[in-house]
Protein backbone atom coordinates (compact mmCIF):
# COMPACT_ATOMS: atom_id res chain seq x y z
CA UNK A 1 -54.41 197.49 15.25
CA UNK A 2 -57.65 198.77 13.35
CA UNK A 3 -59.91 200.10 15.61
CA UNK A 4 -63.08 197.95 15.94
CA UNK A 5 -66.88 199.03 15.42
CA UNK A 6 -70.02 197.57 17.06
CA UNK A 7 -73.69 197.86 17.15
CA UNK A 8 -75.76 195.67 20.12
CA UNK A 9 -79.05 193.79 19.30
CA UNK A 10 -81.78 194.64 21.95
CA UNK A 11 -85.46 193.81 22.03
CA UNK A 12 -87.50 197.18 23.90
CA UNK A 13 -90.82 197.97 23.84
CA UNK A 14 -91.78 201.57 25.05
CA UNK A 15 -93.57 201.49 27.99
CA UNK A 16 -95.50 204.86 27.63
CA UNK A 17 -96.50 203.98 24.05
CA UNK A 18 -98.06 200.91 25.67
CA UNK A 19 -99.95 202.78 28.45
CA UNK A 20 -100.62 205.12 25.98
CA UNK A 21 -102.39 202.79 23.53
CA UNK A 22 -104.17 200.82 27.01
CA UNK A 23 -105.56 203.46 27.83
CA UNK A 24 -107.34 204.51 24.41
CA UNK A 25 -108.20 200.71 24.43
CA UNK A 26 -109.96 201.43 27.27
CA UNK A 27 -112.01 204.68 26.38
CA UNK A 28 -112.96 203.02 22.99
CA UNK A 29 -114.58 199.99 25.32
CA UNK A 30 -116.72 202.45 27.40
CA UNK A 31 -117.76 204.26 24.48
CA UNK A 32 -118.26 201.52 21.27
CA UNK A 33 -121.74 200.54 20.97
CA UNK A 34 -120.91 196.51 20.26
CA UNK A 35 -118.43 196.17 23.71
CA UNK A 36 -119.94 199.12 25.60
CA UNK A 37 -122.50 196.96 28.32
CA UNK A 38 -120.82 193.76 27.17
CA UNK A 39 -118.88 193.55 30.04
CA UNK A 40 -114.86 193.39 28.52
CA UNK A 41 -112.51 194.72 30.38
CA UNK A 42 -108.41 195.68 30.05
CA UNK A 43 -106.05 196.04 32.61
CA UNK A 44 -102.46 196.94 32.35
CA UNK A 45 -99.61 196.16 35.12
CA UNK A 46 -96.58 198.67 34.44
CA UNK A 47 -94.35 196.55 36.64
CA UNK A 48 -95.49 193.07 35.56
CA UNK A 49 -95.54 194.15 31.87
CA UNK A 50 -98.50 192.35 31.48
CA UNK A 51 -101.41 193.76 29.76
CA UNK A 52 -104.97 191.69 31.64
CA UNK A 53 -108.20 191.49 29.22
CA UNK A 54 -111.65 189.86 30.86
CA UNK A 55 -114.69 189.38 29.04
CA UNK A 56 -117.74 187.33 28.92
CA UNK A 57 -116.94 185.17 25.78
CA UNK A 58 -113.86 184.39 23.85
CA UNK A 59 -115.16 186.41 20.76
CA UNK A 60 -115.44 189.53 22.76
CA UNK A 61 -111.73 188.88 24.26
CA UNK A 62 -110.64 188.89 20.78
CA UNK A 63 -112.21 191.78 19.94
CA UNK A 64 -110.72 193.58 22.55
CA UNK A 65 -107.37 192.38 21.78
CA UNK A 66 -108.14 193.76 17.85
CA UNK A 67 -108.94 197.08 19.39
CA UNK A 68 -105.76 196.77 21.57
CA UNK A 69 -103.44 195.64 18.82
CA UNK A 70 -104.67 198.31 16.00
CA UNK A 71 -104.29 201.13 18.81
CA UNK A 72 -100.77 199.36 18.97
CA UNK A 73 -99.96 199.53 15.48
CA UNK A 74 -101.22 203.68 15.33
CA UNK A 75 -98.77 204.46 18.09
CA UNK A 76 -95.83 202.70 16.08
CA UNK A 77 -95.03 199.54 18.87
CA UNK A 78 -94.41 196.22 17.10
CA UNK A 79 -97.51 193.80 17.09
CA UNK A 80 -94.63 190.66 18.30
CA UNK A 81 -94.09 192.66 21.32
CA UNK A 82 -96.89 191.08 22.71
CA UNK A 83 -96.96 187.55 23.55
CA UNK A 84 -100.48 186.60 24.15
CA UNK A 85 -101.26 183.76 26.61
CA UNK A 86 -104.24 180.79 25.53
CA UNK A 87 -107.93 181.98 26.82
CA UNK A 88 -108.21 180.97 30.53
CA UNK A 89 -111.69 180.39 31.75
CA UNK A 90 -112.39 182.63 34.85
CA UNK A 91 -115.17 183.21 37.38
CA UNK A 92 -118.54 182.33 35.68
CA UNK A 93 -118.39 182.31 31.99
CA UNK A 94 -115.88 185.11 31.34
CA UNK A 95 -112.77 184.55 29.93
CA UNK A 96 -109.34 185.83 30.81
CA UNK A 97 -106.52 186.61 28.23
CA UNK A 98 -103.30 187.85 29.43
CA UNK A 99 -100.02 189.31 27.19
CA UNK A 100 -97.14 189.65 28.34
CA UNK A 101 -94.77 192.57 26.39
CA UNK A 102 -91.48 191.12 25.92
CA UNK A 103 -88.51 193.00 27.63
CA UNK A 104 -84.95 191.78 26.15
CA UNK A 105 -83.52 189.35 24.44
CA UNK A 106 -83.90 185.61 26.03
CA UNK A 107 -80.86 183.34 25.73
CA UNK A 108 -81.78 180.68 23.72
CA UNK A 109 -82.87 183.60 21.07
CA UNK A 110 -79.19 185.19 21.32
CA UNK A 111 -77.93 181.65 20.73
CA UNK A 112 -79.87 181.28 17.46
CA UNK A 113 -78.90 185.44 16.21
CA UNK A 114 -75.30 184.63 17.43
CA UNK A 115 -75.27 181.21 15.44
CA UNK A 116 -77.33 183.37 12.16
CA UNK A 117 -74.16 185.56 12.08
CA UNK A 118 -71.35 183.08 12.23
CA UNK A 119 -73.43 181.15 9.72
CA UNK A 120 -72.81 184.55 7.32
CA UNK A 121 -69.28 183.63 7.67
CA UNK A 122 -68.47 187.29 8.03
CA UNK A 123 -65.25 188.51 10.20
CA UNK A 124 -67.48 189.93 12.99
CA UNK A 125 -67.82 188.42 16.71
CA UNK A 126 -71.27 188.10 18.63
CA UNK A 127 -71.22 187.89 22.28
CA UNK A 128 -74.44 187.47 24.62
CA UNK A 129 -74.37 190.38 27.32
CA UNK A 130 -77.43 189.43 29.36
CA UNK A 131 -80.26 190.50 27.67
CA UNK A 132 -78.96 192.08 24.90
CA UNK A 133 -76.05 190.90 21.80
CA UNK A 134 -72.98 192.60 21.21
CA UNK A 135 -71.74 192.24 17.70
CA UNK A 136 -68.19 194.05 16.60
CA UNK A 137 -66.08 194.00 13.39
CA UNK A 138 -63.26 195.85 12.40
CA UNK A 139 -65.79 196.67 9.17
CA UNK A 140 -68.23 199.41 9.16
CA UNK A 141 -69.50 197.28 6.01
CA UNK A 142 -69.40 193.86 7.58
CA UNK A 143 -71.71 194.92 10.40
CA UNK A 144 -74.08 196.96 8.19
CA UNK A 145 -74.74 193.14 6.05
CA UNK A 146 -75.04 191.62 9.13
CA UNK A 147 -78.33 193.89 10.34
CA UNK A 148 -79.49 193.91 6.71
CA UNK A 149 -79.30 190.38 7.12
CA UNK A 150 -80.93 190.07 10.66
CA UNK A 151 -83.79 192.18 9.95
CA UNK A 152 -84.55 190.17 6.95
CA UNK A 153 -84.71 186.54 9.51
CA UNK A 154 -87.93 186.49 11.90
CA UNK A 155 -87.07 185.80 15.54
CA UNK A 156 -90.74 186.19 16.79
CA UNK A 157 -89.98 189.64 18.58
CA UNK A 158 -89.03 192.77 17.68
CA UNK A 159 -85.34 193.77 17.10
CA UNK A 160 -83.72 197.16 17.38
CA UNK A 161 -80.15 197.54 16.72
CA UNK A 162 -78.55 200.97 18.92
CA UNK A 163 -74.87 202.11 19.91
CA UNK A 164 -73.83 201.52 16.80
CA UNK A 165 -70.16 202.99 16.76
């Protein structure tokens, strides 16, 4: 029996990078001259994974979230990480914008990878392992198409593919 090879699918965001980039978001707001009195602030819940933005308008929220997303982008974390909620009108006139980083791989997202590599009609197997997919072949060169192929497809978050033995 030929000895079988697998990689698994996750979706991971680094949590440091994140803080990281918060909290630069959040010295560039106390010290930019157009958001510096307007009143914006950020707010970022390690054990939620939520990342909280307040502000007086909806165009100031968005700026923030600009500021937020390019520091982001600079420390290498994937802009779909993020999953950003519709404005919420809070106390007053400020708005509230929350984003929520996205931690795994949900199950009707492994469905739709698991059903993208049966549709390659490759000899490779896919099974859903909580959060993450599990994808083996007896083929070093099957699974290699098979992320060439997945990282072409857009699943709305990001995809890393580790353990690949």
């Amino acid at each position: 029996m030929a000895k079988e090879s697998s990689f698994d699918v996750v979706s991971t965001v680094d949590i440091q990078e994140v803080d990281n980039a918060f909290r630069q978001t959040e010295r560039e707001l106390s010290q930019r001259y157009d958001l510096k009195g307007s009143g914006a602030q950020i707010a970022f819940a390690k054990g939620d994974s939520t990342v909280t933005i307040s502000a007086p308008s909806e165009f100031v929220a968005q700026q923030v979230v600009d500021v937020f997303n390019t520091r982001l982008t600079r420390r290498k974390v994937d802009l779909k990480s993020v999953r950003w909620d519709n404005p919420v009108a809070a106390a007053g006139s400020s708005v509230r914008l929350v984003g929520h980083l996205v931690q795994g791989i949900d199950q009707d997202t492994a469905k739709k990878i698991s059903k993208d590599i049966r549709d390659l009609k490759l000899k490779a197997k896919a099974t859903i392992e909580g959060d993450k997919l599990r994808v083996s072949s007896a083929s070093k060169d099957v699974l290699q198409s098979i992320i060439a192929s997945l990282r072409e497809k857009d699943y709305g978050q990001p995809l890393q593919f580790v353990n690949y033995r």
